[in-house]
Protein backbone atom coordinates (compact mmCIF):
# COMPACT_ATOMS: atom_id res chain seq x y z
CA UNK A 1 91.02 118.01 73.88
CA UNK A 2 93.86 117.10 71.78
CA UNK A 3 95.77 113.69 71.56
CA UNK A 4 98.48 115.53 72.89
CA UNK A 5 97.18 117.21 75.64
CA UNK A 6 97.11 115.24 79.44
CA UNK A 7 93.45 115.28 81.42
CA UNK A 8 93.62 116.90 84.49
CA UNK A 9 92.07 116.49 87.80
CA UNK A 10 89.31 118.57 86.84
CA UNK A 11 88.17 117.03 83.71
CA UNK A 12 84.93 114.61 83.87
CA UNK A 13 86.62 111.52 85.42
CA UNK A 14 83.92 109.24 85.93
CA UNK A 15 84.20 107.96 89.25
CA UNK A 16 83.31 104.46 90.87
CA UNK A 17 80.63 103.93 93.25
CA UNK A 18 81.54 104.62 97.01
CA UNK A 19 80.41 101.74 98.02
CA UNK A 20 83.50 99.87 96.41
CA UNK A 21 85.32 101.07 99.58
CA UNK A 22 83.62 98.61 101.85
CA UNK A 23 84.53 95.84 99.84
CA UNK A 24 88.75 97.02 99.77
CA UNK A 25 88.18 97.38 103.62
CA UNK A 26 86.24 94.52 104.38
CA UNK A 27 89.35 92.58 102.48
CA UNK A 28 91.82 94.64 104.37
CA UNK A 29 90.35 93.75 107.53
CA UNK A 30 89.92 89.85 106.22
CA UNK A 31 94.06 90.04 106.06
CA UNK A 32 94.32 91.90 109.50
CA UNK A 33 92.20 88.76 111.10
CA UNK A 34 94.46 86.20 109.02
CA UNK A 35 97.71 87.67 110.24
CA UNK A 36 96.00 87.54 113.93
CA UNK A 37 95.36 83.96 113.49
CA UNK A 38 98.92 83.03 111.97
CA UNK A 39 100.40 85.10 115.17
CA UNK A 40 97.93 83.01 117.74
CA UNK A 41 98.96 79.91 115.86
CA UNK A 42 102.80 80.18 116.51
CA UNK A 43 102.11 81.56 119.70
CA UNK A 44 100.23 78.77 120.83
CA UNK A 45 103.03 76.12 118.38
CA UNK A 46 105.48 77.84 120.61
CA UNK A 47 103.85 78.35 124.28
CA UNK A 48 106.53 76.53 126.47
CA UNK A 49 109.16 78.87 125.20
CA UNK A 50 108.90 82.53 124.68
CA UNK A 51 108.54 83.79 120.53
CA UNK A 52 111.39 85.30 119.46
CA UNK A 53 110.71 89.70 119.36
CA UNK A 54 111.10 88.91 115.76
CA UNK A 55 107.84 87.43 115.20
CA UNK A 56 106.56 90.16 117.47
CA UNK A 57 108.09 92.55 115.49
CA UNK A 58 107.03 91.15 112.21
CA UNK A 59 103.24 90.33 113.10
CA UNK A 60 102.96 94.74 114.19
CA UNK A 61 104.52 95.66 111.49
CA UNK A 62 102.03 93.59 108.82
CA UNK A 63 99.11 94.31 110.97
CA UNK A 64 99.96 97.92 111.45
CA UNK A 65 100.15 97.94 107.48
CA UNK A 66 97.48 96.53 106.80
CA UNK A 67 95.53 98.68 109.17
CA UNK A 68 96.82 101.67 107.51
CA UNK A 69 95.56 100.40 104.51
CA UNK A 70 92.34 99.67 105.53
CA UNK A 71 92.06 103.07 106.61
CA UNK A 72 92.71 104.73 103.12
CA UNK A 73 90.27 102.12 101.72
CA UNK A 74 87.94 105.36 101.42
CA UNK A 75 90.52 107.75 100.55
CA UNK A 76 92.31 104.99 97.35
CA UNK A 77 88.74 104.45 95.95
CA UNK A 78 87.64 108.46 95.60
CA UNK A 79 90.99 108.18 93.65
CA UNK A 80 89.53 105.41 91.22
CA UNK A 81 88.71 107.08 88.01
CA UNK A 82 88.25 106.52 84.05
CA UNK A 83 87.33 109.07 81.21
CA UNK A 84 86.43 107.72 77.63
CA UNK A 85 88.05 110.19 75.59
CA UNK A 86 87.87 110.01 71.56
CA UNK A 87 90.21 106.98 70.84
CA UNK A 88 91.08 105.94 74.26
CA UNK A 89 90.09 104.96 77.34
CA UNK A 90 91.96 106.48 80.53
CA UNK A 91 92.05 104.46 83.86
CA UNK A 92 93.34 106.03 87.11
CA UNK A 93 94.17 104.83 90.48
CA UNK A 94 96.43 105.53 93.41
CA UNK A 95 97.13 108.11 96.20
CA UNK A 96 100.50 108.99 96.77
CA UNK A 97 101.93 107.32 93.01
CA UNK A 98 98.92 107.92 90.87
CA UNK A 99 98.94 105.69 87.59
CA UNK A 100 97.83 106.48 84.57
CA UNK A 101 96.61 104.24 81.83
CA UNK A 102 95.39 104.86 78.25
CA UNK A 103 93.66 101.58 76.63
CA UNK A 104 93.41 102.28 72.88
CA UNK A 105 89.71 101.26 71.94
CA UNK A 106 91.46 99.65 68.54
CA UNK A 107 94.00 97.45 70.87
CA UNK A 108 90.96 96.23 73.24
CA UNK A 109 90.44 92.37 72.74
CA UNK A 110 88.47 91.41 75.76
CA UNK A 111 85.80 93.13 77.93
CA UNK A 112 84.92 91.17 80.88
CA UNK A 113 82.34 92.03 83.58
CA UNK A 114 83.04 90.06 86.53
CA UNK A 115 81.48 89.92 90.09
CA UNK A 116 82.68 88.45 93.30
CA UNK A 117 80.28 87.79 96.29
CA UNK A 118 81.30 90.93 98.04
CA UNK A 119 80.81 92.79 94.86
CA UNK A 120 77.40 91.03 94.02
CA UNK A 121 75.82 91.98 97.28
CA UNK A 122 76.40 95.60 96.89
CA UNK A 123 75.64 95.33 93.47
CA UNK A 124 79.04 96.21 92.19
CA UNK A 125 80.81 94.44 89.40
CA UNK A 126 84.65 94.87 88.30
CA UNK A 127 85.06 95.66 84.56
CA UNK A 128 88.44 93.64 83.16
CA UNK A 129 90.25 94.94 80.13
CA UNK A 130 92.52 92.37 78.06
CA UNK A 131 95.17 93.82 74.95
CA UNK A 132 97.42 92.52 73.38
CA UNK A 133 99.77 93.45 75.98
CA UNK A 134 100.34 91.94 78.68
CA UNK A 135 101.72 94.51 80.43
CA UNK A 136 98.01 96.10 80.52
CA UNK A 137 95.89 94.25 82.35
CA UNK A 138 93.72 97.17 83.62
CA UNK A 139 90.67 96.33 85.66
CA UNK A 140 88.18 99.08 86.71
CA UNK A 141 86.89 98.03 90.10
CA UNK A 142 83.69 98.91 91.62
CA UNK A 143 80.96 100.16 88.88
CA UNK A 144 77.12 99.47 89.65
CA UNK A 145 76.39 96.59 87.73
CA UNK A 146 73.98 98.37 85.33
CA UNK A 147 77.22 100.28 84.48
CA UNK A 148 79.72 98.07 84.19
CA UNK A 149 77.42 96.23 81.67
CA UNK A 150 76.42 99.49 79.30
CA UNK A 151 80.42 100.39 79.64
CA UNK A 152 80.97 96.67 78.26
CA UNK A 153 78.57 97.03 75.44
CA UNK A 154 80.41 100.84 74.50
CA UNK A 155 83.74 99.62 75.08
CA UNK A 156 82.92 96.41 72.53
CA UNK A 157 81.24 98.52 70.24
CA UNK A 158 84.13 100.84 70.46
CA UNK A 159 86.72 98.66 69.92
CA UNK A 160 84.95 97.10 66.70
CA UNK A 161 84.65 100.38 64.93
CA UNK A 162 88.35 101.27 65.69
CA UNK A 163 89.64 97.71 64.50
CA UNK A 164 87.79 97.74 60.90
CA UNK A 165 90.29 100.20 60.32
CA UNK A 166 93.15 97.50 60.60
C-alpha cells in the first residue's frame, strides 16, 4: 500500500481485546448509578415540595443516554482498531463518526503503557501516544498487557529509527 492510498475496512486492523467492553460498560453503568444518586439527593433536598418536571426531565434524559451508551459499549469497542503501516501508525474509533488518526513513527515522543484497576484485573492496559501536537493525544484502549508492552517497545524502536533521520 501506497502513502497515498486510505486502509479500508478490510485491511488487517488489529483489533483490541473484547474484554475492553466490560470496562466502557462497567463505567457507563458507574455514571447511570451517579446520576441516580444526584436525582435521590434533590429529591429527598426537596421532599416537602414537589421537583420541578425539569429535573425529571433532565435526570431521563442523562440516564436514558447514558444507558444507550452503555449498550453500544460492545458495539464502540469491535470498532477500536490500529494498523502499523510503513511510516505510520493508524488509530480508529467510533460508530456512527468514525475517526481516523495517522501518528507518524518520526513525530512520536512518548509511549506510555498505563493501567487502571478495572483494566489491571482483566489484564488490559491502555497504550498513550504523546507528539508534538497537542492536538493528537491518541490513546489505544484495551490491549492485553503482554501487547500493549511489545507494541511500546516497536513503537519506541520505531520512532528512534525514523528520528535519526532528522
Amino acid at each position: 500500500m501506497t502513502e497515498t492510498e486510505w486502509p479500508t475496512r478490510t485491511e488487517n486492523w488489529q483489533r483490541v481485546s473484547p474484554r475492553y467492553a466490560w470496562v466502557d460498560l462497567v463505567l457507563n453503568l458507574f455514571w447511570v448509578l451517579v446520576t441516580a444518586g444526584g436525582y435521590l439527593v434533590v429529591a429527598l433536598v426537596l421532599a416537602d415540595e414537589k421537583p420541578p418536571l425539569a429535573v425529571h426531565l433532565i435526570v431521563a434524559a442523562v440516564a436514558l443516554v447514558l444507558l444507550v451508551n452503555a449498550v453500544l459499549a460492545f458495539r464502540r469497542v469491535r470498532a477500536i482498531g490500529y494498523l502499523l503501516r510503513e511510516d505510520d501508525l493508524l488509530f480508529r474509533r467510533g460508530i456512527m463518526f468514525e475517526r481516523v488518526i495517522a501518528v507518524p513513527y518520526g513525530r512520536l515522543q512518548l509511549v506510555d503503557v498505563t493501567r487502571g484497576p478495572l483494566l489491571r484485573a482483566l489484564g488490559l492496559a491502555t497504550l498513550k501516544f504523546v507528539t508534538a501536537s497537542v492536538a493528537t493525544g491518541v490513546n489505544l484502549p484495551g490491549l492485553p498487557e503482554a501487547e500493549a508492552e511489545a507494541l511500546r517497545d516497536r513503537l519506541v524502536e520505531l520512532a528512534e529509527t525514523r528520528r535519526s533521520g532528522l
